[in-house]
PDB file of N, CA and C in Angstrom:
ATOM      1  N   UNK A   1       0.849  -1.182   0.000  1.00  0.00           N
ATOM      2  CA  UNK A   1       0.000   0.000   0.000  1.00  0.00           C
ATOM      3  C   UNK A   1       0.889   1.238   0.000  1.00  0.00           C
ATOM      4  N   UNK A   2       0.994   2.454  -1.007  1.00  0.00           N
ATOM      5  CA  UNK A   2       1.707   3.361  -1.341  1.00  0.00           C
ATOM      6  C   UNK A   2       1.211   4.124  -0.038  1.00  0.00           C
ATOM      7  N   UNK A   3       0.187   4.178   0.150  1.00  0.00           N
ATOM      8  CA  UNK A   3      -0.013   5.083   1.247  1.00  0.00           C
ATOM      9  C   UNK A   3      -0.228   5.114   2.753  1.00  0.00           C
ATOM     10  N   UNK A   4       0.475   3.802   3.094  1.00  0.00           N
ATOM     11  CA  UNK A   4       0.168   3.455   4.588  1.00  0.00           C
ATOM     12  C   UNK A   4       1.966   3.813   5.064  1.00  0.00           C
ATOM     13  N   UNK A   5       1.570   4.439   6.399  1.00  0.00           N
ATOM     14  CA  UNK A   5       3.059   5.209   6.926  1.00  0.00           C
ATOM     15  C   UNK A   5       3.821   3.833   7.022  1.00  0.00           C
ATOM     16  N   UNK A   6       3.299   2.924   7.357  1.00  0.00           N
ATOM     17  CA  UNK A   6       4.419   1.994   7.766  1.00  0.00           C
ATOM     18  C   UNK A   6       4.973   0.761   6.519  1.00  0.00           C
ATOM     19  N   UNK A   7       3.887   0.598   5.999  1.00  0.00           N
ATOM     20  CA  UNK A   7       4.147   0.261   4.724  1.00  0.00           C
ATOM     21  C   UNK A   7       5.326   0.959   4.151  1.00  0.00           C
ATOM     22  N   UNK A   8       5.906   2.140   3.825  1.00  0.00           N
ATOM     23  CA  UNK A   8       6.608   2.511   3.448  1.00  0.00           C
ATOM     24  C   UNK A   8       7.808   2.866   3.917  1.00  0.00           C
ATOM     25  N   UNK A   9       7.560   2.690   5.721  1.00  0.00           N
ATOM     26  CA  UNK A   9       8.627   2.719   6.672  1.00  0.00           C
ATOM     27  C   UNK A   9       9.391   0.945   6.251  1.00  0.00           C
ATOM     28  N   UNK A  10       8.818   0.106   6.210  1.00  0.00           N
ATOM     29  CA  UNK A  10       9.465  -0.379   5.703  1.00  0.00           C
ATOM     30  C   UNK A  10      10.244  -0.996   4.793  1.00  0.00           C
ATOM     31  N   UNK A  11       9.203  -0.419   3.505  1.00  0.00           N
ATOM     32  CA  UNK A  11      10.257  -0.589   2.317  1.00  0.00           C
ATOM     33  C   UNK A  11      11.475   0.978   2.165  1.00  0.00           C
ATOM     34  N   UNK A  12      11.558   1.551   3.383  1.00  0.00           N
ATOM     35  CA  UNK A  12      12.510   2.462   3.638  1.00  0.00           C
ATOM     36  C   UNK A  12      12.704   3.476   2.557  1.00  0.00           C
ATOM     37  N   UNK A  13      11.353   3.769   2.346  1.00  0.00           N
ATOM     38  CA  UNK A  13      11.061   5.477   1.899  1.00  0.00           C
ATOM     39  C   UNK A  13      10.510   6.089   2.651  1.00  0.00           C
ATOM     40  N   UNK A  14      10.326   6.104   4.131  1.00  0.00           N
ATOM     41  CA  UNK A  14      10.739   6.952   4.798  1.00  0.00           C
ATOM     42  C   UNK A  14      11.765   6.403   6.116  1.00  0.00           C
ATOM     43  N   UNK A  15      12.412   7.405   6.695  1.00  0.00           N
ATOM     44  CA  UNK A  15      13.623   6.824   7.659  1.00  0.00           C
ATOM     45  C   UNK A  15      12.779   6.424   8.812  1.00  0.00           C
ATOM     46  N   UNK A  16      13.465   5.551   9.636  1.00  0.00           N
ATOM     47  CA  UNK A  16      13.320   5.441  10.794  1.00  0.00           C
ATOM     48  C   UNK A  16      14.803   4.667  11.730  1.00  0.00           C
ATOM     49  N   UNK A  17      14.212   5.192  12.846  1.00  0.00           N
ATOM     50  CA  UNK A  17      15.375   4.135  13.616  1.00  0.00           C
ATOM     51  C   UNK A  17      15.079   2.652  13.706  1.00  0.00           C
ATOM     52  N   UNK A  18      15.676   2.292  12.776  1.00  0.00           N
ATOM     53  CA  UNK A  18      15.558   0.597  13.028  1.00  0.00           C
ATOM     54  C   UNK A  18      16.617  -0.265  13.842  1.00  0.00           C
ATOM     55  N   UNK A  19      15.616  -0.940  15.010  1.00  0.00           N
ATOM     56  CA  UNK A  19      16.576  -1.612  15.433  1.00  0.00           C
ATOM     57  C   UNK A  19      16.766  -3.080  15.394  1.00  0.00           C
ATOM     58  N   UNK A  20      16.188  -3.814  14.725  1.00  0.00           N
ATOM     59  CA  UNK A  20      15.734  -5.344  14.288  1.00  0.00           C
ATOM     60  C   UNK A  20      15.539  -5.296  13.048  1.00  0.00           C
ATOM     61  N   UNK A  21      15.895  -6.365  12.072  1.00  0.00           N
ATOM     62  CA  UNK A  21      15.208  -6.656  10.818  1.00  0.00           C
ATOM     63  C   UNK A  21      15.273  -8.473  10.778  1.00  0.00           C
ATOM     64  N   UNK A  22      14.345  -8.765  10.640  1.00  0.00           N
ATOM     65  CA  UNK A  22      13.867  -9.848   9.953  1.00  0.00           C
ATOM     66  C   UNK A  22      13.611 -10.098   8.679  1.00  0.00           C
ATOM     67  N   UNK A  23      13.159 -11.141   8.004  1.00  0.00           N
ATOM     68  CA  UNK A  23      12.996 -11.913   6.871  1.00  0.00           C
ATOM     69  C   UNK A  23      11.000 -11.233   6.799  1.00  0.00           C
ATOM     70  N   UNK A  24      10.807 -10.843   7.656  1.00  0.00           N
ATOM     71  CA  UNK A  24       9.076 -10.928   7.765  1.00  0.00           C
ATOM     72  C   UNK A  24       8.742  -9.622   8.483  1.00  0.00           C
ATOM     73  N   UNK A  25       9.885  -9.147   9.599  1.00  0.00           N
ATOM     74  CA  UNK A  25       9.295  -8.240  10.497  1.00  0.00           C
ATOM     75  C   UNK A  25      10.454  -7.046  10.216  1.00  0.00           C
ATOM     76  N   UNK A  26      10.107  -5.806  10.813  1.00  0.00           N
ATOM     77  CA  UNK A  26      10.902  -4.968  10.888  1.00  0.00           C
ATOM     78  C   UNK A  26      10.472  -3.744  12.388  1.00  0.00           C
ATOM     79  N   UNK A  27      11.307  -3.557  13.003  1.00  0.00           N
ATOM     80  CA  UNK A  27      11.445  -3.103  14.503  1.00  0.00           C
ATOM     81  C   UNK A  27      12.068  -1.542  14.759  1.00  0.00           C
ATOM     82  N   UNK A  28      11.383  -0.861  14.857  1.00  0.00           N
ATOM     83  CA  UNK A  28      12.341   0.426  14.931  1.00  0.00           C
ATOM     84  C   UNK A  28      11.359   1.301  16.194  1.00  0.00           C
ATOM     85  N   UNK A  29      12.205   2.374  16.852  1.00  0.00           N
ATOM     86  CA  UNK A  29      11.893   3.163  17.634  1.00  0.00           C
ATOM     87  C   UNK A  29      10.640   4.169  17.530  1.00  0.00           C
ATOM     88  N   UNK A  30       9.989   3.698  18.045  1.00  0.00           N
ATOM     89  CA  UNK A  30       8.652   5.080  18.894  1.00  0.00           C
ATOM     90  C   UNK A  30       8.923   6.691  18.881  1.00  0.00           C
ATOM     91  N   UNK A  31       8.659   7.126  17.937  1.00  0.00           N
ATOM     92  CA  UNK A  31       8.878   8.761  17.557  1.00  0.00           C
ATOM     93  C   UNK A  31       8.166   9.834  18.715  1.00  0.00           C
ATOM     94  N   UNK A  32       7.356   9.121  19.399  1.00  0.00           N
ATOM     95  CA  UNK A  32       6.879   9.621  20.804  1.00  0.00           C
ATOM     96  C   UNK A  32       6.769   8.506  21.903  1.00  0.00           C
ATOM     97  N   UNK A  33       8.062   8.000  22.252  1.00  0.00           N
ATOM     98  CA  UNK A  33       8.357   6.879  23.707  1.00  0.00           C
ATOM     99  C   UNK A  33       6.859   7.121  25.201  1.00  0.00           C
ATOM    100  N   UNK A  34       6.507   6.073  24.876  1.00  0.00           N
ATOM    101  CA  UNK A  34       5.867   5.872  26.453  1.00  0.00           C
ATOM    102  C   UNK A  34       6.371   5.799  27.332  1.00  0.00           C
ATOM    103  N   UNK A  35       7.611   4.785  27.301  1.00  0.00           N
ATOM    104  CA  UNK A  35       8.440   4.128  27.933  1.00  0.00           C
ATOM    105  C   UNK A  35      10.124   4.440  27.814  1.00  0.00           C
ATOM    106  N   UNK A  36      10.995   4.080  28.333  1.00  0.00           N
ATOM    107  CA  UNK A  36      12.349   4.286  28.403  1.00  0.00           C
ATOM    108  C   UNK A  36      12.954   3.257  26.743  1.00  0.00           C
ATOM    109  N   UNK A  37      12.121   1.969  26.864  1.00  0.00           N
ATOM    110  CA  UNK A  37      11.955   1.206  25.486  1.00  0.00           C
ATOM    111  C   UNK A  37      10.472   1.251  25.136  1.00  0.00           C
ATOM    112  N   UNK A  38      10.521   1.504  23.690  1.00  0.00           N
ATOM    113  CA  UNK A  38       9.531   1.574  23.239  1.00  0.00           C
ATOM    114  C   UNK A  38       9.739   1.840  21.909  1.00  0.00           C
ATOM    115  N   UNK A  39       9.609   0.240  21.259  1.00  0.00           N
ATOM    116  CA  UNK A  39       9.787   0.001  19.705  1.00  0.00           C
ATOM    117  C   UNK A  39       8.755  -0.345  19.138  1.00  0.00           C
ATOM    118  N   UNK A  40       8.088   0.043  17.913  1.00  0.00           N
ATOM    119  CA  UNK A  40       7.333  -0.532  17.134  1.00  0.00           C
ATOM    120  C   UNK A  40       7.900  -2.130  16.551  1.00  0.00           C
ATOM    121  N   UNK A  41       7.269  -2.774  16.221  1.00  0.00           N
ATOM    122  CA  UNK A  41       6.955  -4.170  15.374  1.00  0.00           C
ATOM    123  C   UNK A  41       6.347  -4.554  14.398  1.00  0.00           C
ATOM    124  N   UNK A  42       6.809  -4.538  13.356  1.00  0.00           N
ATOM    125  CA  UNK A  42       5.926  -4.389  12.636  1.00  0.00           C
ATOM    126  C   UNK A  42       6.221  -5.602  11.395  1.00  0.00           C
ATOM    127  N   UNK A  43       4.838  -6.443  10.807  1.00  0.00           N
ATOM    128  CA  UNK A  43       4.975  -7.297   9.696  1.00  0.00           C
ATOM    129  C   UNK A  43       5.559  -6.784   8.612  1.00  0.00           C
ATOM    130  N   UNK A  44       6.346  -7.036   7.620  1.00  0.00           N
ATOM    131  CA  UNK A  44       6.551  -6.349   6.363  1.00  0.00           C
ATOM    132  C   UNK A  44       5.199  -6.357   5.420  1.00  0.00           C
ATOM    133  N   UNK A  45       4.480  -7.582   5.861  1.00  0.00           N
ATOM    134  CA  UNK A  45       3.248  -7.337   4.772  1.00  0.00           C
ATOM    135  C   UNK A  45       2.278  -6.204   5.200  1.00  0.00           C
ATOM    136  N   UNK A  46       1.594  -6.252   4.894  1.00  0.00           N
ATOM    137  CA  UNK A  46       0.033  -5.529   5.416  1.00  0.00           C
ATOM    138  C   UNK A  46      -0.922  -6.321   5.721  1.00  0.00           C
ATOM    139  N   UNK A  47      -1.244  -5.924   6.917  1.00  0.00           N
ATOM    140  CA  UNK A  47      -2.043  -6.379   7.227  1.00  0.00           C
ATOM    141  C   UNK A  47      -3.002  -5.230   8.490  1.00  0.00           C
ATOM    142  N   UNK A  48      -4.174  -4.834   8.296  1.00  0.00           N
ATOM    143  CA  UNK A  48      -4.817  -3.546   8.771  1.00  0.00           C
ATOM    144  C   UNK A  48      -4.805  -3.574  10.545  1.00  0.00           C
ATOM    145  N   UNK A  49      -4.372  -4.731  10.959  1.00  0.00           N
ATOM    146  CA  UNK A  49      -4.950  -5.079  12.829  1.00  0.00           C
ATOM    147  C   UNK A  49      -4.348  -6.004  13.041  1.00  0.00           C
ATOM    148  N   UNK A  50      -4.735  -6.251  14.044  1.00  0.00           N
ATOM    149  CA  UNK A  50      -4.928  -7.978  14.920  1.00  0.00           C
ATOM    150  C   UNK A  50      -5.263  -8.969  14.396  1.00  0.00           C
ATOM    151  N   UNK A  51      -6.531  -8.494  14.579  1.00  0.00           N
ATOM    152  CA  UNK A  51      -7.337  -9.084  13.980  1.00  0.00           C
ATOM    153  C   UNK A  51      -6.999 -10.049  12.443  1.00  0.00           C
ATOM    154  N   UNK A  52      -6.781  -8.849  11.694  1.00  0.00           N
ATOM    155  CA  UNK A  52      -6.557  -9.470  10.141  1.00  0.00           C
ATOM    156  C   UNK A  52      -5.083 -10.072  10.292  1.00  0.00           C
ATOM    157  N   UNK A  53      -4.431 -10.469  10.873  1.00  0.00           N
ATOM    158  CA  UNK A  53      -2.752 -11.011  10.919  1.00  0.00           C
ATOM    159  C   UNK A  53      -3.122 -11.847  11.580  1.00  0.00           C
ATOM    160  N   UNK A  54      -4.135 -12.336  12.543  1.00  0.00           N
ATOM    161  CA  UNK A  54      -4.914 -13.520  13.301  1.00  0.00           C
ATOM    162  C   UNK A  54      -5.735 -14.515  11.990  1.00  0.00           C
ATOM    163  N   UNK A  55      -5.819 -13.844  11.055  1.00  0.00           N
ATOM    164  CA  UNK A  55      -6.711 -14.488   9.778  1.00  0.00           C
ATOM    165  C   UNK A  55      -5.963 -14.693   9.196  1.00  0.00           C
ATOM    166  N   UNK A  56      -4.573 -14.042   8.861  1.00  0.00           N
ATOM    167  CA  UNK A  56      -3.952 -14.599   7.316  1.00  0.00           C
ATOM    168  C   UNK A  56      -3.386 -15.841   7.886  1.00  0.00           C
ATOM    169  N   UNK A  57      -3.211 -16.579   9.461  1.00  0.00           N
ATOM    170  CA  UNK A  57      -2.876 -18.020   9.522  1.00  0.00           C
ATOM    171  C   UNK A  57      -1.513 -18.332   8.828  1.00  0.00           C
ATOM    172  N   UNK A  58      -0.602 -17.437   8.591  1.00  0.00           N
ATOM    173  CA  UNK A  58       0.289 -18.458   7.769  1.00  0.00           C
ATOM    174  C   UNK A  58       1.789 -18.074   8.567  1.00  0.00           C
ATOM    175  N   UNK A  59       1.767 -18.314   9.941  1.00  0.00           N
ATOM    176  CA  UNK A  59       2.705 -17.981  11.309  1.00  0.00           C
ATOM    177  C   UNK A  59       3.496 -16.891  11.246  1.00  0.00           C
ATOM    178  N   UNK A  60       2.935 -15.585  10.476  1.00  0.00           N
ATOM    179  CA  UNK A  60       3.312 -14.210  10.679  1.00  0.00           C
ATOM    180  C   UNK A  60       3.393 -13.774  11.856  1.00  0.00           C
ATOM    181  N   UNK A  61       2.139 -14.661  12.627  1.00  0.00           N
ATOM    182  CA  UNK A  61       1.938 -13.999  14.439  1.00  0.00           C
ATOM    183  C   UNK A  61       2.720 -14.077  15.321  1.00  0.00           C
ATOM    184  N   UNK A  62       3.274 -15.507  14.873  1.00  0.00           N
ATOM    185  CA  UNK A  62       4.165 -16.174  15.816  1.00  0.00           C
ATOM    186  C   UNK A  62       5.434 -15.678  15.488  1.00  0.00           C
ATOM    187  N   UNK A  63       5.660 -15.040  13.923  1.00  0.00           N
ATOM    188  CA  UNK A  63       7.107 -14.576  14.154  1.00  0.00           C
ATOM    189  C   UNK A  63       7.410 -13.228  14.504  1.00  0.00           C
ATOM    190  N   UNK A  64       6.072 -12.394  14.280  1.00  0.00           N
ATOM    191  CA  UNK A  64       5.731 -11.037  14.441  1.00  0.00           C
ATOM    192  C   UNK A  64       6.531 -10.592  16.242  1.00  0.00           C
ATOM    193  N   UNK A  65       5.417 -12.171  17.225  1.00  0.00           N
ATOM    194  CA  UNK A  65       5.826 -12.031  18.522  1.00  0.00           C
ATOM    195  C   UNK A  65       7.401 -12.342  18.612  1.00  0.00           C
ATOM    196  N   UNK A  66       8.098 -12.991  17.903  1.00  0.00           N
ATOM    197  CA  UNK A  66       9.494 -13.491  18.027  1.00  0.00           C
ATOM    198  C   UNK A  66      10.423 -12.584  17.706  1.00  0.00           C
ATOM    199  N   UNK A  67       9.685 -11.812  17.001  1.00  0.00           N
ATOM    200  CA  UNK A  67      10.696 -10.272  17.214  1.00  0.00           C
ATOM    201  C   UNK A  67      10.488  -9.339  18.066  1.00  0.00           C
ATOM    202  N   UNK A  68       9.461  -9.363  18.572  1.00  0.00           N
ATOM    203  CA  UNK A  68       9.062  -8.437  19.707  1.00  0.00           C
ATOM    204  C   UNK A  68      10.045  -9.176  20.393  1.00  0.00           C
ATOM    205  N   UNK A  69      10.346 -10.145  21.072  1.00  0.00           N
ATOM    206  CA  UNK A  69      10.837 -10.676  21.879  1.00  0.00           C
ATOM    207  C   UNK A  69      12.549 -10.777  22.107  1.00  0.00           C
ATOM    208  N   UNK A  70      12.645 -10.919  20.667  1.00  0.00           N
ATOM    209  CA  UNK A  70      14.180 -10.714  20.396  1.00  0.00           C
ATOM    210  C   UNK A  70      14.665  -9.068  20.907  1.00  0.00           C
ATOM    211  N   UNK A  71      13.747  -7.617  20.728  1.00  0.00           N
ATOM    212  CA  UNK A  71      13.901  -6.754  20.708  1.00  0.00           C
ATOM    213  C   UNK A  71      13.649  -6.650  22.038  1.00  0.00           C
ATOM    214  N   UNK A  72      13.297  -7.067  22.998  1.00  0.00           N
ATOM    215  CA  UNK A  72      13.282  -7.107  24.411  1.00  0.00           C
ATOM    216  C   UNK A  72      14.839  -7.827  24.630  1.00  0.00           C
ATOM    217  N   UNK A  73      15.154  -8.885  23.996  1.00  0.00           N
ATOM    218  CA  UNK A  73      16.282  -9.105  24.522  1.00  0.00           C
ATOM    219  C   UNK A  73      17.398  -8.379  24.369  1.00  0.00           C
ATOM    220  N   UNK A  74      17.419  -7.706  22.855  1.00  0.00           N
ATOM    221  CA  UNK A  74      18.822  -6.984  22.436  1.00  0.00           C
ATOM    222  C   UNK A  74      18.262  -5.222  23.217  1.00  0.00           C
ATOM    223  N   UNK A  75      17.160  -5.128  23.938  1.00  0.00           N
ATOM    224  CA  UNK A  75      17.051  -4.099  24.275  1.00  0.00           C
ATOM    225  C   UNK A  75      17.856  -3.950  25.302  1.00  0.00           C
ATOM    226  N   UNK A  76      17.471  -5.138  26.197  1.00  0.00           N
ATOM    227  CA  UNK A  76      17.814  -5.627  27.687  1.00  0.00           C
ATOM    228  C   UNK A  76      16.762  -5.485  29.001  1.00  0.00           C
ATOM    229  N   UNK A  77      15.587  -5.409  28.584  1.00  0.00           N
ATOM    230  CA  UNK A  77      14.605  -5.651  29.065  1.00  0.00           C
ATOM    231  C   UNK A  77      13.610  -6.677  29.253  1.00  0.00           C
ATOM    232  N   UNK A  78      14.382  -8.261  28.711  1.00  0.00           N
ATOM    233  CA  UNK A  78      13.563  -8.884  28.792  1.00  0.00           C
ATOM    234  C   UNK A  78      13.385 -10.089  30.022  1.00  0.00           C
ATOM    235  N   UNK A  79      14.616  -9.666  30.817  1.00  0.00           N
ATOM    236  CA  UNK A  79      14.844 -10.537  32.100  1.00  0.00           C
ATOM    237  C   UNK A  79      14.187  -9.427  33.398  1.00  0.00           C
ATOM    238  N   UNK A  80      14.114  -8.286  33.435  1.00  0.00           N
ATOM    239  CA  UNK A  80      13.143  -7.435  34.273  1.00  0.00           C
ATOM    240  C   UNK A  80      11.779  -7.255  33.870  1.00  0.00           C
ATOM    241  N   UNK A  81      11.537  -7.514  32.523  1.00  0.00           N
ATOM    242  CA  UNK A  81       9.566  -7.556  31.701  1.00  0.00           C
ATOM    243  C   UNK A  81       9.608  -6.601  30.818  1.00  0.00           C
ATOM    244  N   UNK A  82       8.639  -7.064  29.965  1.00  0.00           N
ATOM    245  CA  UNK A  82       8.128  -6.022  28.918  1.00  0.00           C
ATOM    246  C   UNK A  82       7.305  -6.062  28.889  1.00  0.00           C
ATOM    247  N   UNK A  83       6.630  -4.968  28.548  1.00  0.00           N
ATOM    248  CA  UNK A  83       5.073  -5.568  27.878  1.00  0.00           C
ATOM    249  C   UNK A  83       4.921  -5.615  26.023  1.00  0.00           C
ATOM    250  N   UNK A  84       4.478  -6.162  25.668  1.00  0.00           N
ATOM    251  CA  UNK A  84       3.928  -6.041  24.373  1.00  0.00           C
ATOM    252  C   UNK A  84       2.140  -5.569  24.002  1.00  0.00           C
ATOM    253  N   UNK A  85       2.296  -4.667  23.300  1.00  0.00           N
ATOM    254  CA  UNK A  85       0.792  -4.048  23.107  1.00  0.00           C
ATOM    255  C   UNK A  85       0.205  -4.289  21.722  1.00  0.00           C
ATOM    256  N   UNK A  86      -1.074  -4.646  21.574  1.00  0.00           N
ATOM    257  CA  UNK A  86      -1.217  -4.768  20.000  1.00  0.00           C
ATOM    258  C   UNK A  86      -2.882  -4.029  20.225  1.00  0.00           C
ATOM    259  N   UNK A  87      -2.848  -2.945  19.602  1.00  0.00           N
ATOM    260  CA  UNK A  87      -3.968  -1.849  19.704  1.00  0.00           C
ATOM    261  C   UNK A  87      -4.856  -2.300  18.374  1.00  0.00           C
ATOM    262  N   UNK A  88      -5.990  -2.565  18.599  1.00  0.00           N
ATOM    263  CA  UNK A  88      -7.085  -2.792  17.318  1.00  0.00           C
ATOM    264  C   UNK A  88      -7.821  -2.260  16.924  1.00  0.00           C
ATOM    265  N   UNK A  89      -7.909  -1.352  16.416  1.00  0.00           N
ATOM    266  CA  UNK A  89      -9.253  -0.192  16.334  1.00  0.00           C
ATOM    267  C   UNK A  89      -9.299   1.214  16.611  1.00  0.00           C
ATOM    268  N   UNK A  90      -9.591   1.858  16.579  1.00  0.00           N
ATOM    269  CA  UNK A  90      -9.897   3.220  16.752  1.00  0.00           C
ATOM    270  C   UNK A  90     -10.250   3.168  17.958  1.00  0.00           C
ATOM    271  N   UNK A  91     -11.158   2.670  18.782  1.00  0.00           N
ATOM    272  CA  UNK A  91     -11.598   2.627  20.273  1.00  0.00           C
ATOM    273  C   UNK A  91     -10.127   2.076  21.450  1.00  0.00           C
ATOM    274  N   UNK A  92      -9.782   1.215  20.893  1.00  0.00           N
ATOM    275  CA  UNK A  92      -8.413   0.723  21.721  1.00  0.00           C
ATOM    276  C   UNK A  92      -6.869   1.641  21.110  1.00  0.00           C
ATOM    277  N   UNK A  93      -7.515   2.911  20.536  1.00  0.00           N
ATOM    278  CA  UNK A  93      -6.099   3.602  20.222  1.00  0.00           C
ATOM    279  C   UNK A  93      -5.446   3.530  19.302  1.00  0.00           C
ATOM    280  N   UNK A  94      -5.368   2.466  18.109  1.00  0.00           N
ATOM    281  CA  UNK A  94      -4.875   2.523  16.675  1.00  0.00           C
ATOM    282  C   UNK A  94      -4.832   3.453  15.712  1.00  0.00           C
ATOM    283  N   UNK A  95      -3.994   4.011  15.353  1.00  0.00           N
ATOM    284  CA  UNK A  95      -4.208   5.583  14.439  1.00  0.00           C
ATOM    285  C   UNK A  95      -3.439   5.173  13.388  1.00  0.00           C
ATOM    286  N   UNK A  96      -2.398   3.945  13.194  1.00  0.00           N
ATOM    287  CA  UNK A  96      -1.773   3.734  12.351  1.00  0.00           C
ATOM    288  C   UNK A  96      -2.450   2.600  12.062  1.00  0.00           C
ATOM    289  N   UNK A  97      -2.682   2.091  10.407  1.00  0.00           N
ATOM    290  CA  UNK A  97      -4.018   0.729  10.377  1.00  0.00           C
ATOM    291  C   UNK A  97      -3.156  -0.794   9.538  1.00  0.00           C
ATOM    292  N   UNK A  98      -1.795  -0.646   9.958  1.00  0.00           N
ATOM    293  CA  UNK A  98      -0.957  -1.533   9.949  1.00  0.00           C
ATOM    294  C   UNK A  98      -0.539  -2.212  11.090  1.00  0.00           C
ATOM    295  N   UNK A  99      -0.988  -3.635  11.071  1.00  0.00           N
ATOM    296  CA  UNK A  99      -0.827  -3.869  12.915  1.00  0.00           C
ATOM    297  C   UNK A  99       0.681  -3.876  12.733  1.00  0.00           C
ATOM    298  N   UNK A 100       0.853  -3.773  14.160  1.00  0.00           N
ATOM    299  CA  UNK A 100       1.995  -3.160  15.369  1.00  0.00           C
ATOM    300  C   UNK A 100       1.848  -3.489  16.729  1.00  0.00           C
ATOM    301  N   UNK A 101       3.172  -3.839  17.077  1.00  0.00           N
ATOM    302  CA  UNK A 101       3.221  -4.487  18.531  1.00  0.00           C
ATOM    303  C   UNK A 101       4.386  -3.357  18.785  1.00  0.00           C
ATOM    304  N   UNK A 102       4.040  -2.693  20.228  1.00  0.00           N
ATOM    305  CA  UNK A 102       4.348  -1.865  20.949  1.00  0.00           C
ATOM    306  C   UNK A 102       5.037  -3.162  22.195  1.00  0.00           C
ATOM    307  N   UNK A 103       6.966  -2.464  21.659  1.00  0.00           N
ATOM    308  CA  UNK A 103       7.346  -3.817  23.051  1.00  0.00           C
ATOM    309  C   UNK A 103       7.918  -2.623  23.981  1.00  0.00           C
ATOM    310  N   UNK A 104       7.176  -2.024  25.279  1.00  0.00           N
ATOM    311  CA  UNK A 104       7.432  -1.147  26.501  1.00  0.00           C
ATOM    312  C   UNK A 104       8.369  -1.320  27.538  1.00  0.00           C
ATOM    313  N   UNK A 105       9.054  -1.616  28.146  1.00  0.00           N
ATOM    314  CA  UNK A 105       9.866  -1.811  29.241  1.00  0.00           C
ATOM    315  C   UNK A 105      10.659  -0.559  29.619  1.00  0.00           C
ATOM    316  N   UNK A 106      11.411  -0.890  30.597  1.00  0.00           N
ATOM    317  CA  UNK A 106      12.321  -0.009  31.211  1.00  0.00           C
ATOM    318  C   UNK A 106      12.332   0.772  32.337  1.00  0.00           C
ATOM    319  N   UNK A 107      10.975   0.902  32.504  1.00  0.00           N
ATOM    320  CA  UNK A 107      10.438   1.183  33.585  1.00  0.00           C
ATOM    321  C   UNK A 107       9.090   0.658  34.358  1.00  0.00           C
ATOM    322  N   UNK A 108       8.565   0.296  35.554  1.00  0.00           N
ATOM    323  CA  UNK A 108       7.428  -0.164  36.326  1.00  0.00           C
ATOM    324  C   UNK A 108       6.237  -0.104  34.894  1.00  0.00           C
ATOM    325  N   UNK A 109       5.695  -0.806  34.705  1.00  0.00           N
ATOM    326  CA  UNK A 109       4.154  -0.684  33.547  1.00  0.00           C
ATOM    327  C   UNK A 109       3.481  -1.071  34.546  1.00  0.00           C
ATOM    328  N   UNK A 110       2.215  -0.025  35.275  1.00  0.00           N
ATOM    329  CA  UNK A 110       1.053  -0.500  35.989  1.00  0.00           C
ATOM    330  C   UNK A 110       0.309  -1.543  35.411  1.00  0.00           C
ATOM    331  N   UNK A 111      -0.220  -1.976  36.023  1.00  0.00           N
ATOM    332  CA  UNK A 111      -1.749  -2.305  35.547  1.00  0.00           C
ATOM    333  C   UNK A 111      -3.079  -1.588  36.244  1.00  0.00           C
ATOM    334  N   UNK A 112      -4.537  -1.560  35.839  1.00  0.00           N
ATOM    335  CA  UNK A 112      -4.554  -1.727  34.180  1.00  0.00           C
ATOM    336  C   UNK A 112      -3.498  -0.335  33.614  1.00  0.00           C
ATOM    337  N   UNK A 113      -3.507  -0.523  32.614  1.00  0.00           N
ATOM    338  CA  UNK A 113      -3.176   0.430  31.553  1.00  0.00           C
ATOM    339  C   UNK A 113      -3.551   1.236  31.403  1.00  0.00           C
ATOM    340  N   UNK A 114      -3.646   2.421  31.327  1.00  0.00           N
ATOM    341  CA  UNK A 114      -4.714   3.691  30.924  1.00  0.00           C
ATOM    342  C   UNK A 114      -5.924   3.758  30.390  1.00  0.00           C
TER     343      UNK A 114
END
């Protein structure tokens, strides 16, 4: 999709800080941090949510989470916690309509969440 921000963040017409690349995923820094870490995750394909990356079934999810996870480790947050966030919708906060996993650490994450 020519016109989705992240879509094009990762075929790298536009910059970002990347700090992971995969075969499937690509990982770069939060342009407004919640957290002390706080990287985006993101599929190289498209896919609009959760939801729809829960439907395409073909273990995008599972590797999607395996980079979140890796990026907790090379962060160094993954032996004190992270959280991982995956926002669906306009009501749960999604403004970008390429799912994305938000991996947070570095500091205390309450619960609930905001």
């Amino acid at each position: 999709m020519t016109d989705c921000l992240f879509c094009n963040i990762a075929a790298k017409e536009i910059p970002a800080e990347i700090v992971l690349e995969t075969d499937r995923a690509l990982a770069f820094r939060d342009i407004n941090p919640q957290a002390p870490t706080h990287v985006l995750v993101i599929p190289r394909a498209h896919h609009e949510n959760a939801a729809a990356l829960a439907e395409a079934d073909d273990g995008l999810a599972d590797d999607l989470l395996k980079a979140c996870h890796a990026v907790a480790v090379q962060e160094g947050v993954a032996e004190s916690g992270y959280r991982v966030v995956l926002n669906t919708g306009p009501g749960a906060g999604q403004t970008v309509f390429h799912v994305h996993a938000h991996v947070l650490g570095g500091r205390s994450l309450l619960w609930p969440p905001g």
